[in-house]
Structure formats: structure tokens, C-alpha cells
N, C-alpha and C. Protein backbone atom coordinates (compact mmCIF):
# COMPACT_ATOMS: atom_id res chain seq x y z
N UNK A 1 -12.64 1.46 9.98
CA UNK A 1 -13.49 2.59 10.29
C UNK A 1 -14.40 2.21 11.44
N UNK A 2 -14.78 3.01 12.65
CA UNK A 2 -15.34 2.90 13.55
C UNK A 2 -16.82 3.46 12.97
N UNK A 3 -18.04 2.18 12.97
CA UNK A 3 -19.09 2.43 12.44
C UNK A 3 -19.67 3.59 13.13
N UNK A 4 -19.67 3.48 14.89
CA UNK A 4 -20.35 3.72 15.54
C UNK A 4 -19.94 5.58 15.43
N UNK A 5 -18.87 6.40 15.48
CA UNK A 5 -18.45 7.94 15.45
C UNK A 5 -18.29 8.00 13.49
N UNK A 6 -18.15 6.78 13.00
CA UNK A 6 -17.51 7.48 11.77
C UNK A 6 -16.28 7.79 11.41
N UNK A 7 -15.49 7.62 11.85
CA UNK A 7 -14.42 7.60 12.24
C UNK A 7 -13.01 6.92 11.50
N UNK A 8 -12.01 7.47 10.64
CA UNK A 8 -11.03 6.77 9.77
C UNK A 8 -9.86 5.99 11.14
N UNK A 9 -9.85 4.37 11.50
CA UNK A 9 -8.97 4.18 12.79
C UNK A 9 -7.81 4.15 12.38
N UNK A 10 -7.69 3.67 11.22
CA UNK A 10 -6.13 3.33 11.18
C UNK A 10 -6.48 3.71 8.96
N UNK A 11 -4.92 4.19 8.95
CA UNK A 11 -4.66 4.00 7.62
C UNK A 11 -3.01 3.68 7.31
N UNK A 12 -2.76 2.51 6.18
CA UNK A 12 -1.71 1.91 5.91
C UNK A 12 -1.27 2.72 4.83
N UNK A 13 -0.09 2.75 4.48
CA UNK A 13 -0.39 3.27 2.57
C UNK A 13 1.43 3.50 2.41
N UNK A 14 1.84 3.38 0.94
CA UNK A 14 3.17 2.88 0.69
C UNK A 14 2.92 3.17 -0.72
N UNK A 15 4.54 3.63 -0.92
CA UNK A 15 4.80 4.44 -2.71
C UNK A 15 4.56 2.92 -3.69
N UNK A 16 3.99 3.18 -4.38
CA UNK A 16 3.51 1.93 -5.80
C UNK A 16 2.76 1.05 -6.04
N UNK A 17 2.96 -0.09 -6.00
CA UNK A 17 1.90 -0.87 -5.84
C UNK A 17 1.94 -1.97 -4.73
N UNK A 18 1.32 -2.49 -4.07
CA UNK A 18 1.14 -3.33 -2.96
C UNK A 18 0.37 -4.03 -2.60
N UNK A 19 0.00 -5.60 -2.54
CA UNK A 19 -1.11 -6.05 -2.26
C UNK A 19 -2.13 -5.65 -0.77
N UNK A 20 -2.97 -5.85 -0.37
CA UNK A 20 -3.52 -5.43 0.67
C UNK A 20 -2.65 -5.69 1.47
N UNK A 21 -2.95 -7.35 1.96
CA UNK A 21 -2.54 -8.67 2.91
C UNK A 21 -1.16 -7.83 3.35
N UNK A 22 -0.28 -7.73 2.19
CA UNK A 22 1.03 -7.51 2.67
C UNK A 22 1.41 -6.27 3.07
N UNK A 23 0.90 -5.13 2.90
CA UNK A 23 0.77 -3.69 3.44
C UNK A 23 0.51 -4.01 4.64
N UNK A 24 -0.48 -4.54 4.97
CA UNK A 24 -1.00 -4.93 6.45
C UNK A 24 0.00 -5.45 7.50
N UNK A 25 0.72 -7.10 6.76
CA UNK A 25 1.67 -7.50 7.35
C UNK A 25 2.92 -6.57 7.64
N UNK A 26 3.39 -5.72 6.64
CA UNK A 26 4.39 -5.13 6.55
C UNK A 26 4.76 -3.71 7.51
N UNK A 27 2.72 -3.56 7.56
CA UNK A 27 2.72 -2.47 8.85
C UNK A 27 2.72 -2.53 10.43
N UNK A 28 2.89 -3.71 10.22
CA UNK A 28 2.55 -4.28 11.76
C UNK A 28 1.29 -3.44 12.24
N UNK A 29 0.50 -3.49 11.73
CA UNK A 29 -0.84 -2.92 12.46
C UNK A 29 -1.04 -3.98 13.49
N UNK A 30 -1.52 -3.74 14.40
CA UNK A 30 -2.62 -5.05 15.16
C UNK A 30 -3.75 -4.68 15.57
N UNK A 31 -4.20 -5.47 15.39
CA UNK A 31 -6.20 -5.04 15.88
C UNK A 31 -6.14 -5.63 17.62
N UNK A 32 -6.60 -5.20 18.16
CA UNK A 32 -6.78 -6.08 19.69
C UNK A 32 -7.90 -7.46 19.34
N UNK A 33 -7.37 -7.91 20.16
CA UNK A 33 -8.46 -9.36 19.94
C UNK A 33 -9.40 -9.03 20.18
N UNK A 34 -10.35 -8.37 20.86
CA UNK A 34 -11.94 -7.78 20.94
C UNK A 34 -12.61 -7.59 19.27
N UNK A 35 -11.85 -6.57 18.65
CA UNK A 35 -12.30 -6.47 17.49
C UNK A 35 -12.63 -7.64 16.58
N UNK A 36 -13.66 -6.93 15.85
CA UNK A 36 -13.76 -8.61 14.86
C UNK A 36 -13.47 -7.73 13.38
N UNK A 37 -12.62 -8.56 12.54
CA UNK A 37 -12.07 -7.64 11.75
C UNK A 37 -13.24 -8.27 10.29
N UNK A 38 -13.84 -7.62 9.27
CA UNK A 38 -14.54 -7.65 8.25
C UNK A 38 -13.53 -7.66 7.15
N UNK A 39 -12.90 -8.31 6.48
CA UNK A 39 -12.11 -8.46 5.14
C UNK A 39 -12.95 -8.93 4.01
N UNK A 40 -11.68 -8.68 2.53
CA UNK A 40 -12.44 -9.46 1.73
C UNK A 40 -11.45 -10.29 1.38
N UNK A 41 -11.68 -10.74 0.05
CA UNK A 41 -11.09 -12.37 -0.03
C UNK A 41 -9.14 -11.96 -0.14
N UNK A 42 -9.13 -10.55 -0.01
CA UNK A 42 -7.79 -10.79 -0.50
C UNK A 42 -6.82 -10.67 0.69
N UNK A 43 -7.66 -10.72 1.90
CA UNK A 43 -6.90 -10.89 2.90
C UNK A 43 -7.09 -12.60 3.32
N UNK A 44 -6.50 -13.49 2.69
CA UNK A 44 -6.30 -15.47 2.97
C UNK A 44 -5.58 -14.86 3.50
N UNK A 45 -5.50 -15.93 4.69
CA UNK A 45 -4.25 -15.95 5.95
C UNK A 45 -4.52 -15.18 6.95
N UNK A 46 -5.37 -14.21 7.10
CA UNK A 46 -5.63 -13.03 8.01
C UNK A 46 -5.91 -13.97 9.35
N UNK A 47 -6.14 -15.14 9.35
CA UNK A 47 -6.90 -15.93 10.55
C UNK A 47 -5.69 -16.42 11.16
N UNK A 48 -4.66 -16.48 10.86
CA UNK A 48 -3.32 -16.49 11.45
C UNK A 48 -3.03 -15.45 12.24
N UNK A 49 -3.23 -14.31 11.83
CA UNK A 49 -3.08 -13.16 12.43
C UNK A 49 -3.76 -12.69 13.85
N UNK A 50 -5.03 -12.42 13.17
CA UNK A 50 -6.37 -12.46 14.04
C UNK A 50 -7.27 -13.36 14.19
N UNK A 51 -7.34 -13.84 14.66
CA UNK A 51 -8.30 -14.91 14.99
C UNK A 51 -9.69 -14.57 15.00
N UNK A 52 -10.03 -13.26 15.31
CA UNK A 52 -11.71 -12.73 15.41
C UNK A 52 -11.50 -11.72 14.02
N UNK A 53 -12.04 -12.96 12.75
CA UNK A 53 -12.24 -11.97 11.77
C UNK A 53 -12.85 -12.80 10.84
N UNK A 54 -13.96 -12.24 10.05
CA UNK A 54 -14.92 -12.78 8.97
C UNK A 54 -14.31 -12.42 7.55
N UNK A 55 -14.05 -13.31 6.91
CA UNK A 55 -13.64 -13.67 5.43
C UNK A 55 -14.79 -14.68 4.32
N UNK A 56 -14.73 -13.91 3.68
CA UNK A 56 -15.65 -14.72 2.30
C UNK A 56 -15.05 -15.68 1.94
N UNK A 57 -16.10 -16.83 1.68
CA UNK A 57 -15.56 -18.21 1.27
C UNK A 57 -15.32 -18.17 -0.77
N UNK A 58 -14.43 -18.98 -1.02
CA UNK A 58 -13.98 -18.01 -2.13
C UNK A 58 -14.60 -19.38 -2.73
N UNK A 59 -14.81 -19.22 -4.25
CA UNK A 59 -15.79 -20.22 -4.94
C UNK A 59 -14.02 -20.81 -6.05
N UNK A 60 -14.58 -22.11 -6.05
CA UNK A 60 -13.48 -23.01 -7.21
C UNK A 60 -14.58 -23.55 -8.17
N UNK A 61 -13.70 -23.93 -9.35
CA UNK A 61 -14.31 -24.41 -10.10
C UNK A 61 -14.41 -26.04 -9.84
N UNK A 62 -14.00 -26.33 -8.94
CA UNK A 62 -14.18 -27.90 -8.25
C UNK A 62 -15.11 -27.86 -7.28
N UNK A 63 -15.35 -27.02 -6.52
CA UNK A 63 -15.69 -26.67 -5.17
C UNK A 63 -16.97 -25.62 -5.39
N UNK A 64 -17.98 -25.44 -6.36
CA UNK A 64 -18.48 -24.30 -6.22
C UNK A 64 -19.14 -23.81 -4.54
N UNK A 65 -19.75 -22.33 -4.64
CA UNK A 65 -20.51 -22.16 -3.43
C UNK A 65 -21.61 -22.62 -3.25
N UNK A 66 -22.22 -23.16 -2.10
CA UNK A 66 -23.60 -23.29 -1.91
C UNK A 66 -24.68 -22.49 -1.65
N UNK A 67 -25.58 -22.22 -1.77
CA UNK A 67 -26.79 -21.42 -1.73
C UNK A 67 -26.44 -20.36 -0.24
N UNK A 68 -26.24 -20.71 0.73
CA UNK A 68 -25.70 -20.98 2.33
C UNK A 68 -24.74 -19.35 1.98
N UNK A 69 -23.68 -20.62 1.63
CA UNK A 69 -22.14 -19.64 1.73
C UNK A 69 -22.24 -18.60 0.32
N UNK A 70 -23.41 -18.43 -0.51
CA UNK A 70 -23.25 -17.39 -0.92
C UNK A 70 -24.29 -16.38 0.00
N UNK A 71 -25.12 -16.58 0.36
CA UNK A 71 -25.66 -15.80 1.86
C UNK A 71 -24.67 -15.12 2.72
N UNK A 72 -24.06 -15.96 2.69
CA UNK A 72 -22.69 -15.89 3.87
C UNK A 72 -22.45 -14.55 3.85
N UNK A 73 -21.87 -15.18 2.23
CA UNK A 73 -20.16 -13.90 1.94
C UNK A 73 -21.29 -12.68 1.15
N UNK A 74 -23.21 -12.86 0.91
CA UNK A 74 -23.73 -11.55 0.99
C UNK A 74 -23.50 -10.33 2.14
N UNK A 75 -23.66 -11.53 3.16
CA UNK A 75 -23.94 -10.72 4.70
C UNK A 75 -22.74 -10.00 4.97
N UNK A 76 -21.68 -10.65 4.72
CA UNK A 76 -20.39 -9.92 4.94
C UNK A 76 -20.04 -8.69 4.06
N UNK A 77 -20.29 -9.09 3.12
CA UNK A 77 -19.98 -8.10 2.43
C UNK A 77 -20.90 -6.45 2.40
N UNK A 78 -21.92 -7.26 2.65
CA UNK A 78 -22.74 -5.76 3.03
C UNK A 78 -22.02 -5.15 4.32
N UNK A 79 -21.87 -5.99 5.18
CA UNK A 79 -21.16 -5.19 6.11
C UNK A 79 -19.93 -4.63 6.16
N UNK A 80 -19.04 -4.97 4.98
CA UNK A 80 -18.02 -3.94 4.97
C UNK A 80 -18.16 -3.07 4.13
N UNK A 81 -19.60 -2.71 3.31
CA UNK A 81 -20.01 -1.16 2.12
C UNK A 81 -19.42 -0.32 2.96
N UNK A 82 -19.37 -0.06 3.74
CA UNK A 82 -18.93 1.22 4.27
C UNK A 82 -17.41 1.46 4.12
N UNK A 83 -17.11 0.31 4.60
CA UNK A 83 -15.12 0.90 4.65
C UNK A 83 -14.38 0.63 3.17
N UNK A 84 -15.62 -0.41 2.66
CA UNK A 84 -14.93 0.11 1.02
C UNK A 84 -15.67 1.47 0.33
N UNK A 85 -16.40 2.12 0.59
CA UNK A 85 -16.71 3.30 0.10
C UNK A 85 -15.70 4.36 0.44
N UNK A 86 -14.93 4.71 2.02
CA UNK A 86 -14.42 5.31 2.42
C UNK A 86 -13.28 5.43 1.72
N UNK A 87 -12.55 4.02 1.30
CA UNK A 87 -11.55 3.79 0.32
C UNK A 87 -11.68 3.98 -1.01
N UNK A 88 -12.85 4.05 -1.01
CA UNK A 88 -13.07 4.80 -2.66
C UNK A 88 -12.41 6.35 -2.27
N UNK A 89 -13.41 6.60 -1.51
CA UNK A 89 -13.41 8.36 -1.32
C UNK A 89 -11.80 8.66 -1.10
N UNK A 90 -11.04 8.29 -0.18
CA UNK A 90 -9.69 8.32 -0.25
C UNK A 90 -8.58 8.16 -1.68
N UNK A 91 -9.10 7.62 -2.64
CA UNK A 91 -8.54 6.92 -3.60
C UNK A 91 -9.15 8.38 -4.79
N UNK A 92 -9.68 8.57 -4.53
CA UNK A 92 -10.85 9.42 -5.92
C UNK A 92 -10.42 10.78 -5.48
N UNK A 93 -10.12 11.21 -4.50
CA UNK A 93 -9.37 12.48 -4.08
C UNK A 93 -8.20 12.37 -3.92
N UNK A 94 -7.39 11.43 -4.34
CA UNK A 94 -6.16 11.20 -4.11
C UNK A 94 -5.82 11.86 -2.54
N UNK A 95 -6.06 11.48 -1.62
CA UNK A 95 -5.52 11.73 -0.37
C UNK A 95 -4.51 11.13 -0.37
N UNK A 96 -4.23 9.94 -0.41
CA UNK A 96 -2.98 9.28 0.35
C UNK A 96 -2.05 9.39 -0.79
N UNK A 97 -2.06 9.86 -1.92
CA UNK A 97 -1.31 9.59 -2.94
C UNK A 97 -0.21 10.74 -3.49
N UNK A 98 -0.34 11.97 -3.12
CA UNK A 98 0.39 13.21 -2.17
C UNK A 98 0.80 13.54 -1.17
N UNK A 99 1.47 14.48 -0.98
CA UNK A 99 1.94 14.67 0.43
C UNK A 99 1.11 15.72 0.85
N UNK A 100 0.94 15.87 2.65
CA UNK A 100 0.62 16.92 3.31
C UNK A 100 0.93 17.78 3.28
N UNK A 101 0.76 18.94 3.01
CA UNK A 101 0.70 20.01 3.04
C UNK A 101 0.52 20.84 4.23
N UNK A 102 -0.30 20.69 4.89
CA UNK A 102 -1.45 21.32 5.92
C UNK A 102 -0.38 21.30 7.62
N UNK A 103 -1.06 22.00 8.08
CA UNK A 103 -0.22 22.15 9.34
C UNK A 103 -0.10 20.32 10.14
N UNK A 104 0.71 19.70 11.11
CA UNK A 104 1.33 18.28 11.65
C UNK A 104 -0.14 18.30 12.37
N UNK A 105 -0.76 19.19 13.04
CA UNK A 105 -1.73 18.89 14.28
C UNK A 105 -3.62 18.88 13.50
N UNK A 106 -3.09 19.01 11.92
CA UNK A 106 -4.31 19.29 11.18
C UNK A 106 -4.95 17.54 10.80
N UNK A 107 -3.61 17.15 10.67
CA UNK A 107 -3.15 15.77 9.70
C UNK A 107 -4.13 14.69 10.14
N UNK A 108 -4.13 14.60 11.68
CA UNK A 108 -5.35 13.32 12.50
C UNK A 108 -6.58 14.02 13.21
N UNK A 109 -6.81 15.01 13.10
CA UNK A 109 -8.00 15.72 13.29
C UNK A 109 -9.37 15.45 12.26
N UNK A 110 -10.32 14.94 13.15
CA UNK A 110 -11.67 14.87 12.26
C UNK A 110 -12.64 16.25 12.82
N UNK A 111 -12.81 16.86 11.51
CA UNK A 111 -13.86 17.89 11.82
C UNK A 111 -15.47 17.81 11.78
């Protein structure tokens, strides 16, 4: 989601169930390298992909987090409330989970 208009940029979506990571891979989306992409933990590996992207450091029971890196993965995570809310809202109206209806030129139009 483009913070700055509000804006839905891209949407992935596929019949059943699917992990994020691999919807992603499977869509060949690409972000341009400018972008810095905001994930959460269930995109591991995304830094292969994109190189300009912030991921939460994930806590082990060997390894806990430090005071620091739970700051960290606060800061991050506040900054992606927004595009997980949007995915609520998508999910809770079942948008993607039906078909269109509506006229082809209605479909990517924001009003």
C-alpha cells in the first residue's frame, strides 16, 4: 500500500490455502530496488529477493530477544499497522474470495 495516496499497489491472491512467502514467489511480483519493503516474520528469505527490506528478528528459545531487537521489531511493526489492517478489511468483506462481478474498467479504479 502506498502510504503517501492510500492506495492498494499490488494484490496477490490464489484458490485455498497458501503461505504468504510463496504466493509472493509464485507471483513473480517484484518491487523495484528503491522500495524498501516492510514484512513480517513470515516472509524468511525475502532478503534474497529484495535486498531493501525490514524483517523482524524472530526470538528462539536458545537465542532470546534483547531489549534493542524487541524495539526493533516494535518499530517495524508499527509501521506496517496499516497494510495489515487493509488486509483485514479485504479478508472481512471477502473481496478477494469471490469473483467480480462489476464492469473490467471498475475492477482497478480507486474512488
Amino acid at each position: 500500500m502506498d502510504k503517501a495516496t492510500g492506495r492498494i499497489i499490488c494484490v496477490a491472491f490464489c484458490k485455498g490455502r497458501k503461505h504468504d512467502f510463496w504466493l509472493f514467489k509464485e507471483s513473480k511480483t517484484r518491487l523495484l530496488p528503491a522500495i524498501l519493503s516492510i514484512t513480517d516474520s513470515g516472509y524468511q528469505g525475502i532478503a534474497k529477493v529484495h535486498a531493501k527490506s525490514l524483517l523482524p528478528k524472530k526470538n528462539t528459545k536458545k537465542n532470546p530477544l534483547t531489549k534493542q531487537e524487541k524495539a526493533a521489531n516494535r518499530a517495524i511493526s508499527s509501521r506496517r499497522v496499516l497494510n495489515e489492517n487493509v488486509t483485514a478489511v479485504l479478508k472481512r468483506f471477502r473481496i478477494l474470495a469471490g469473483k467480480y462481478r462489476n464492469r473490467r474498467k471498475r475492477l482497478f479504479s480507486c474512488g
